[in-house]
C-alpha atoms as a PDB file:
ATOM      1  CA  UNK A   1      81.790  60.253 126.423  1.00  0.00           C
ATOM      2  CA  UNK A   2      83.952  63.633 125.464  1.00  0.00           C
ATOM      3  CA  UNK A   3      85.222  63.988 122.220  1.00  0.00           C
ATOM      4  CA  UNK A   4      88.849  65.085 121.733  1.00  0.00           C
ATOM      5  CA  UNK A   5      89.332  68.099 119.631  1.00  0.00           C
ATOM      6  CA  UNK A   6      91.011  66.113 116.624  1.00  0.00           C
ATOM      7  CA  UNK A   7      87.259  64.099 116.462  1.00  0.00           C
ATOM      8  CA  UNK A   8      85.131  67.196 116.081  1.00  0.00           C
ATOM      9  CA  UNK A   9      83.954  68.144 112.162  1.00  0.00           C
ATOM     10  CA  UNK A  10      85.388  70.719 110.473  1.00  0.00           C
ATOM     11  CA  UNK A  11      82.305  72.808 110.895  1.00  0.00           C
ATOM     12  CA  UNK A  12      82.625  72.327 114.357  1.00  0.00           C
ATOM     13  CA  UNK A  13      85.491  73.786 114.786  1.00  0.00           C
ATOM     14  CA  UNK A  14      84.843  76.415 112.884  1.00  0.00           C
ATOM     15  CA  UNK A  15      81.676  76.844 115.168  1.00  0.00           C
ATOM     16  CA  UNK A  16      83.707  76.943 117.924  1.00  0.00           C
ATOM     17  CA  UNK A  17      86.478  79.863 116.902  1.00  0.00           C
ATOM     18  CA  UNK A  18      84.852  81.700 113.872  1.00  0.00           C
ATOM     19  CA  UNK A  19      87.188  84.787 114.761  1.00  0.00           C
ATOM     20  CA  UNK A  20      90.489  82.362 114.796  1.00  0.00           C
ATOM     21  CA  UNK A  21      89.159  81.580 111.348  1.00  0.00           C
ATOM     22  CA  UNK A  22      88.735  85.176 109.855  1.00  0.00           C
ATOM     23  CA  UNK A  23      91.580  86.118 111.517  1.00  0.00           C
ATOM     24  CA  UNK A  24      93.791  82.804 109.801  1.00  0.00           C
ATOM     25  CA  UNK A  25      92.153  83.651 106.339  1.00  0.00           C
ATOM     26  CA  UNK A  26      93.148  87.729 106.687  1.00  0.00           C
ATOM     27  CA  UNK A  27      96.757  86.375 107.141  1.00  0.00           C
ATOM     28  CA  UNK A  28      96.959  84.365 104.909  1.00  0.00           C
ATOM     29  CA  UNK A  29      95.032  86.560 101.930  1.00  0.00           C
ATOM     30  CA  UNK A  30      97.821  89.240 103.527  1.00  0.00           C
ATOM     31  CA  UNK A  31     100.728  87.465 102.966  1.00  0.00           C
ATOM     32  CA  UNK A  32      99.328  86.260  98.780  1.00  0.00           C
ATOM     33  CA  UNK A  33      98.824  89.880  98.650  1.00  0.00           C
ATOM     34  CA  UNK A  34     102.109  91.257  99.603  1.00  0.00           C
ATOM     35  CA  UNK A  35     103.648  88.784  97.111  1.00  0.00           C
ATOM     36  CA  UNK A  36     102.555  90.523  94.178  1.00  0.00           C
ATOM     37  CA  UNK A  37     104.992  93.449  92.865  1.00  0.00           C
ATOM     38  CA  UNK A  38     104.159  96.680  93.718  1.00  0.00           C
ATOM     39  CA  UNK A  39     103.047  96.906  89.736  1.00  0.00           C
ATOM     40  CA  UNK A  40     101.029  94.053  89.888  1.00  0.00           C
ATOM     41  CA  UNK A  41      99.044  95.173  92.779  1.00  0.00           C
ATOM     42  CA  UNK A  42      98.194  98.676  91.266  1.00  0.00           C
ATOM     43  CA  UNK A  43      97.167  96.949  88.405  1.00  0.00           C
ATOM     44  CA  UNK A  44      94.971  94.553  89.948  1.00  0.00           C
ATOM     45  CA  UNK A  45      93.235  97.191  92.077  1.00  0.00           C
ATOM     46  CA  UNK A  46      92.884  99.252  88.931  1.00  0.00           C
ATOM     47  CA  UNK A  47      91.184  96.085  87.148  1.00  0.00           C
ATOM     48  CA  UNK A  48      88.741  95.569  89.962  1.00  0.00           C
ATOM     49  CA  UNK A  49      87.764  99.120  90.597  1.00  0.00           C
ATOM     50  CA  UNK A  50      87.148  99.653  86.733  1.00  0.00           C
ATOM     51  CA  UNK A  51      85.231  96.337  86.373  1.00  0.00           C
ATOM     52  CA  UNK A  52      82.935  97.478  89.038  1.00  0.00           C
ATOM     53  CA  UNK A  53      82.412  93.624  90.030  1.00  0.00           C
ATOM     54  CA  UNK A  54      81.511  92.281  86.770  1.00  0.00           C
ATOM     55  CA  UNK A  55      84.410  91.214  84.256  1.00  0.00           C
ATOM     56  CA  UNK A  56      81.709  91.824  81.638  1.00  0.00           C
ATOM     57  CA  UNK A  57      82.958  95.384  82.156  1.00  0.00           C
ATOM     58  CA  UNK A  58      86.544  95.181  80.704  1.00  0.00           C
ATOM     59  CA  UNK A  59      87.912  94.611  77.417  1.00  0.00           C
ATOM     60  CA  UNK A  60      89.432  91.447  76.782  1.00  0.00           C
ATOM     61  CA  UNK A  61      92.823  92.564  76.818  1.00  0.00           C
ATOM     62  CA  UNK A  62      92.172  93.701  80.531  1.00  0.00           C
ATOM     63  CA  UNK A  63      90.115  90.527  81.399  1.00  0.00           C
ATOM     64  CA  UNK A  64      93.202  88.167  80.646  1.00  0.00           C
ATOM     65  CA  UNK A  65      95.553  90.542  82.420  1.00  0.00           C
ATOM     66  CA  UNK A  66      92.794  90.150  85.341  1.00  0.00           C
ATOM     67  CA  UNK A  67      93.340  86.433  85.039  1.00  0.00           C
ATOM     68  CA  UNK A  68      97.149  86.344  85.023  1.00  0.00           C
ATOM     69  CA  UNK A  69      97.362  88.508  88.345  1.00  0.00           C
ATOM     70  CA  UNK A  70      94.497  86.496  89.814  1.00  0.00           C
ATOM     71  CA  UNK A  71      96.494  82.836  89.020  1.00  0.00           C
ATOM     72  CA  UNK A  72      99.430  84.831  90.688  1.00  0.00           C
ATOM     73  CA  UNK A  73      97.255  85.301  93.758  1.00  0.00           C
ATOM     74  CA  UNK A  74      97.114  81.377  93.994  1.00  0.00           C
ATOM     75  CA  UNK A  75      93.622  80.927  95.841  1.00  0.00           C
ATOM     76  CA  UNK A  76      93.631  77.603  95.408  1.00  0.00           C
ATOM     77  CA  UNK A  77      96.565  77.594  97.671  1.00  0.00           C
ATOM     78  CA  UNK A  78      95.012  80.362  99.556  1.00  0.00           C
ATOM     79  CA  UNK A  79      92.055  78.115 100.377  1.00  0.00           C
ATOM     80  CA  UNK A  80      95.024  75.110 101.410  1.00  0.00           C
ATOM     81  CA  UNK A  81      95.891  77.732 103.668  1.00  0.00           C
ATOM     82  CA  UNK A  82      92.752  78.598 105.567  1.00  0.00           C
ATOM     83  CA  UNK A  83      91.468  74.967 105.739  1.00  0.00           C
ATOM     84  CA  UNK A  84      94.573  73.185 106.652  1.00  0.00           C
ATOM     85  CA  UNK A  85      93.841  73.630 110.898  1.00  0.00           C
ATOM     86  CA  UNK A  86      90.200  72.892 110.028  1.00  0.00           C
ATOM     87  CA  UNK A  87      90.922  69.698 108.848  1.00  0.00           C
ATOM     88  CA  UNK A  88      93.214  68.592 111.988  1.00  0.00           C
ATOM     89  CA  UNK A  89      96.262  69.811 109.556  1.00  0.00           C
ATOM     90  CA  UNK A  90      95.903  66.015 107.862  1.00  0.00           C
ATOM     91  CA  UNK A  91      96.121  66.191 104.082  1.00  0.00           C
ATOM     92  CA  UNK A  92      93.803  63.460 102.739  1.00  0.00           C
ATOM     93  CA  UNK A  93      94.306  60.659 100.116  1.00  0.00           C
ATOM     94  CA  UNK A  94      91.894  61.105  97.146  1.00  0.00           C
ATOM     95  CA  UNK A  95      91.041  57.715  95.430  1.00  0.00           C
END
């Protein structure tokens, strides 16, 4: 018995073409990043190469600004994105 393409898991897939998939979420993480203003993106490099990794490391006033530019970085969507051909490109119901 062969199994079409649109049968295979996720994972499979993935299995199959982990380079399509880097190269899909580099593209897409590209295209989130060069919608930020010019400002925005100094700033958020500046936030993340001052926090060193941990948030722990900025004040607060620099922590929310961290948030705001990271909610206009939409990874939720980013993550829509990257998983959409995994998925077969079919959006499923949620009960």
């Amino acid at each position: 018995m062969i199994k079409r393409p649109s049968k295979l898991k996720a994972t499979s897939r993935l299995r199959a073409l982990p380079w399509a998939g880097l190269a899909q979420a580099g593209l897409a993480a590209g295209r989130r990043w060069r919608a930020l203003s010019p400002k925005d993106r100094a700033n958020l490099t500046r936030l993340v190469r001052d926090s060193r990794g941990k948030a722990g490391n900025l004040s607060s006033k620099e922590r929310k600004e961290l948030g705001k530019l990271v909610r206009k970085l939409d990874l939720k969507g980013l993550g829509r994105d990257v998983l959409a051909p995994l998925r077969g490109g079919r959006r499923k119901r949620r009960r």
